[in-house]
C-alpha atoms as a PDB file:
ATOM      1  CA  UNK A   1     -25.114  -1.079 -20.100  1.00  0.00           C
ATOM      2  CA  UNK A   2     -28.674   0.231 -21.361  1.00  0.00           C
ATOM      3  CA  UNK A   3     -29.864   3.126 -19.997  1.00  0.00           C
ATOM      4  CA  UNK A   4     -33.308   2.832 -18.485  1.00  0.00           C
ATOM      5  CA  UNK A   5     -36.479   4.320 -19.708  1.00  0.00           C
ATOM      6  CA  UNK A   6     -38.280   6.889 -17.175  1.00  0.00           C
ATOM      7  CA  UNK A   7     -41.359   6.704 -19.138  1.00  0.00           C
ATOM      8  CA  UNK A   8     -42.787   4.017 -21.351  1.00  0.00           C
ATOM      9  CA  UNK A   9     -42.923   4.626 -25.117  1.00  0.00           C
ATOM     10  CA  UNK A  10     -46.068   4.655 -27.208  1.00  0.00           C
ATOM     11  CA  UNK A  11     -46.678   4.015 -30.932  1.00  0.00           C
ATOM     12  CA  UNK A  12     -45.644   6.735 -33.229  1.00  0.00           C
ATOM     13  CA  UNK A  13     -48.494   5.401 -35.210  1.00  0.00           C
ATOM     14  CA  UNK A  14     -50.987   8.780 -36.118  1.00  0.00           C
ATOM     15  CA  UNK A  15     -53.742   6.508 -37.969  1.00  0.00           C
ATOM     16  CA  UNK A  16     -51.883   7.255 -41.674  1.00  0.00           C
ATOM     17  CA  UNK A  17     -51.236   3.307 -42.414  1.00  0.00           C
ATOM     18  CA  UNK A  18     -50.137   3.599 -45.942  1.00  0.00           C
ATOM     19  CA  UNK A  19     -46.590   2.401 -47.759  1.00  0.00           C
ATOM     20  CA  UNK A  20     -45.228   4.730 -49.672  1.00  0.00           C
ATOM     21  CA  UNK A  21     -42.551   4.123 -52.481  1.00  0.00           C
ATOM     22  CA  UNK A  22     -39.640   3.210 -49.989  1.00  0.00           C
ATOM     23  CA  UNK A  23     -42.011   0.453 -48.045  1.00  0.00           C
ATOM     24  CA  UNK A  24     -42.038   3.410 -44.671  1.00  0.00           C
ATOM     25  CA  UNK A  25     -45.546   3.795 -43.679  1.00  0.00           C
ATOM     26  CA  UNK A  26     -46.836   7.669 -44.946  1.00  0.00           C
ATOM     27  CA  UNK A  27     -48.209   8.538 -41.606  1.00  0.00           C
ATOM     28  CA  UNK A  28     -45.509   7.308 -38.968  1.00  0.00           C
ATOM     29  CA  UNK A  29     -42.313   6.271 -41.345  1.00  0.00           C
ATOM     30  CA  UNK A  30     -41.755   2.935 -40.094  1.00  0.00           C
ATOM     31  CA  UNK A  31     -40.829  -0.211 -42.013  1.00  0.00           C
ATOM     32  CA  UNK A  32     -43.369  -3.312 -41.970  1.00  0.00           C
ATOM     33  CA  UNK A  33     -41.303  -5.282 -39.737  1.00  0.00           C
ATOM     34  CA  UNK A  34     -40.910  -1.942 -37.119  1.00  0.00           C
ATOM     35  CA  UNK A  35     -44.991  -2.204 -37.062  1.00  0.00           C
ATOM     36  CA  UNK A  36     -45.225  -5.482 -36.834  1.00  0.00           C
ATOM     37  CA  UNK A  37     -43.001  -6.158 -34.213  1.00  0.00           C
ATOM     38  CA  UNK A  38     -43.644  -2.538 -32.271  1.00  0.00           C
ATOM     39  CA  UNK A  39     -45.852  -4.050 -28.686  1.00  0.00           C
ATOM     40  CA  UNK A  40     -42.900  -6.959 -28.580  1.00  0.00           C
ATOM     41  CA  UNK A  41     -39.756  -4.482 -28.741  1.00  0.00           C
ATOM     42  CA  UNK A  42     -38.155  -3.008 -25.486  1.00  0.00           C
ATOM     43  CA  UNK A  43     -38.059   0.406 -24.956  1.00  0.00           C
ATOM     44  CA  UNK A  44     -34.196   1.135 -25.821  1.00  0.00           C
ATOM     45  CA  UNK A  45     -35.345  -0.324 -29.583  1.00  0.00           C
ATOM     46  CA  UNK A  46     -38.005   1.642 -29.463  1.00  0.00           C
ATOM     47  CA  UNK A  47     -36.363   5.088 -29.056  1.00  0.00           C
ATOM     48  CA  UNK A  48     -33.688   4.035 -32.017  1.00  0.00           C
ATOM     49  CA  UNK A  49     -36.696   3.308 -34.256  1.00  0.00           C
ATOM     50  CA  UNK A  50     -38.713   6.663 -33.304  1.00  0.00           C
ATOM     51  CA  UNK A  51     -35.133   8.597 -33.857  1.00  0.00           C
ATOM     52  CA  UNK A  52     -35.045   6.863 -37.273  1.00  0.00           C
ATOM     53  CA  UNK A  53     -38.420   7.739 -37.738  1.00  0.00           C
ATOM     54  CA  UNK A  54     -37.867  11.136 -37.562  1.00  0.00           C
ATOM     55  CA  UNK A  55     -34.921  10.637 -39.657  1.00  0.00           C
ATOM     56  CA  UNK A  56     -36.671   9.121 -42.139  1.00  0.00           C
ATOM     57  CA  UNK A  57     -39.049  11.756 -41.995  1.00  0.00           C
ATOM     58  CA  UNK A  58     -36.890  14.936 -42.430  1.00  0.00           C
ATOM     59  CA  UNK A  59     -35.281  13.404 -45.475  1.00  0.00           C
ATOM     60  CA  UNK A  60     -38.490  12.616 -47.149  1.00  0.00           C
ATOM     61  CA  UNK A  61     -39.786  16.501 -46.997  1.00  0.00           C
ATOM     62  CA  UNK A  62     -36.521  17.461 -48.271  1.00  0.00           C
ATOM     63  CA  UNK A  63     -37.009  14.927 -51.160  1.00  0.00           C
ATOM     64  CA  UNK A  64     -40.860  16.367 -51.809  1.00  0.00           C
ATOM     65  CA  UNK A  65     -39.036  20.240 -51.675  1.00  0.00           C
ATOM     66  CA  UNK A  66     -36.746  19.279 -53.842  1.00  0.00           C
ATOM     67  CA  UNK A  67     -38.487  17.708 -56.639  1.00  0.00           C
ATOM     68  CA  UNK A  68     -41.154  20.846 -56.032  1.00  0.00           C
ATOM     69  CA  UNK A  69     -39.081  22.999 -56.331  1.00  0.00           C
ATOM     70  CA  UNK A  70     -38.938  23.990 -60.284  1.00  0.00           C
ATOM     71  CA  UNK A  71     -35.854  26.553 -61.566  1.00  0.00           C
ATOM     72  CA  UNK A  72     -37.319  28.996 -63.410  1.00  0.00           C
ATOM     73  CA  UNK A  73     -35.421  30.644 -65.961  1.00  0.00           C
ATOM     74  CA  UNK A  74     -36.281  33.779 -67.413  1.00  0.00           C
ATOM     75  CA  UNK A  75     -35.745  34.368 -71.319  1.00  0.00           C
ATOM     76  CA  UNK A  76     -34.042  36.875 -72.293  1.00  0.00           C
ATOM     77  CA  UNK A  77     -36.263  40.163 -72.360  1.00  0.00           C
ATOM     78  CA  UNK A  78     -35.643  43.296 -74.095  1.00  0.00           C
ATOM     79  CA  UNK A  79     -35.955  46.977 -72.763  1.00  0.00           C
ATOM     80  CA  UNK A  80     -39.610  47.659 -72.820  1.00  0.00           C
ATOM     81  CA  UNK A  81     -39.180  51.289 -74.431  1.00  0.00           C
ATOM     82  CA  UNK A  82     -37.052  49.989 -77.632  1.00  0.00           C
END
């Protein structure tokens, strides 16, 4: 049994309407077909898709940290006084 929806569910959409390299829009990380089908879904689809969303979302910062993030590794430095 689905549970029902107290309030209706808007767009996730925040006017960023760009793919990026995965095909998940840049501003709102849904796929094509998510947009494209968004004002004909019912609300319990909805709330899966803005849960993956936010999935999606999460994982792609940690990707952009992690390639930012650069291991620096000092050389080996002598005593300053010698």
């Amino acid at each position: 049994m689905q549970q029902l929806e107290i309030f209706h569910i808007d767009s996730p959409c925040i006017g960023i309407c760009q793919s990026g390299p995965r095909g998940y829009c840049l501003g709102c990380y849904r796929s094509r077909e998510e947009r494209l089908h968004w004002i004909n879904l019912d609300d319990h689809v909805k709330s899966k898709i803005v849960k993956a969303c936010a999935l999606r979302k999460k994982r792609a910062f940690a990707r952009k940290r992690s390639a930012e993030t650069v291991i620096y590794e000092d050389p080996v430095q002598g005593d300053l006084l010698d």
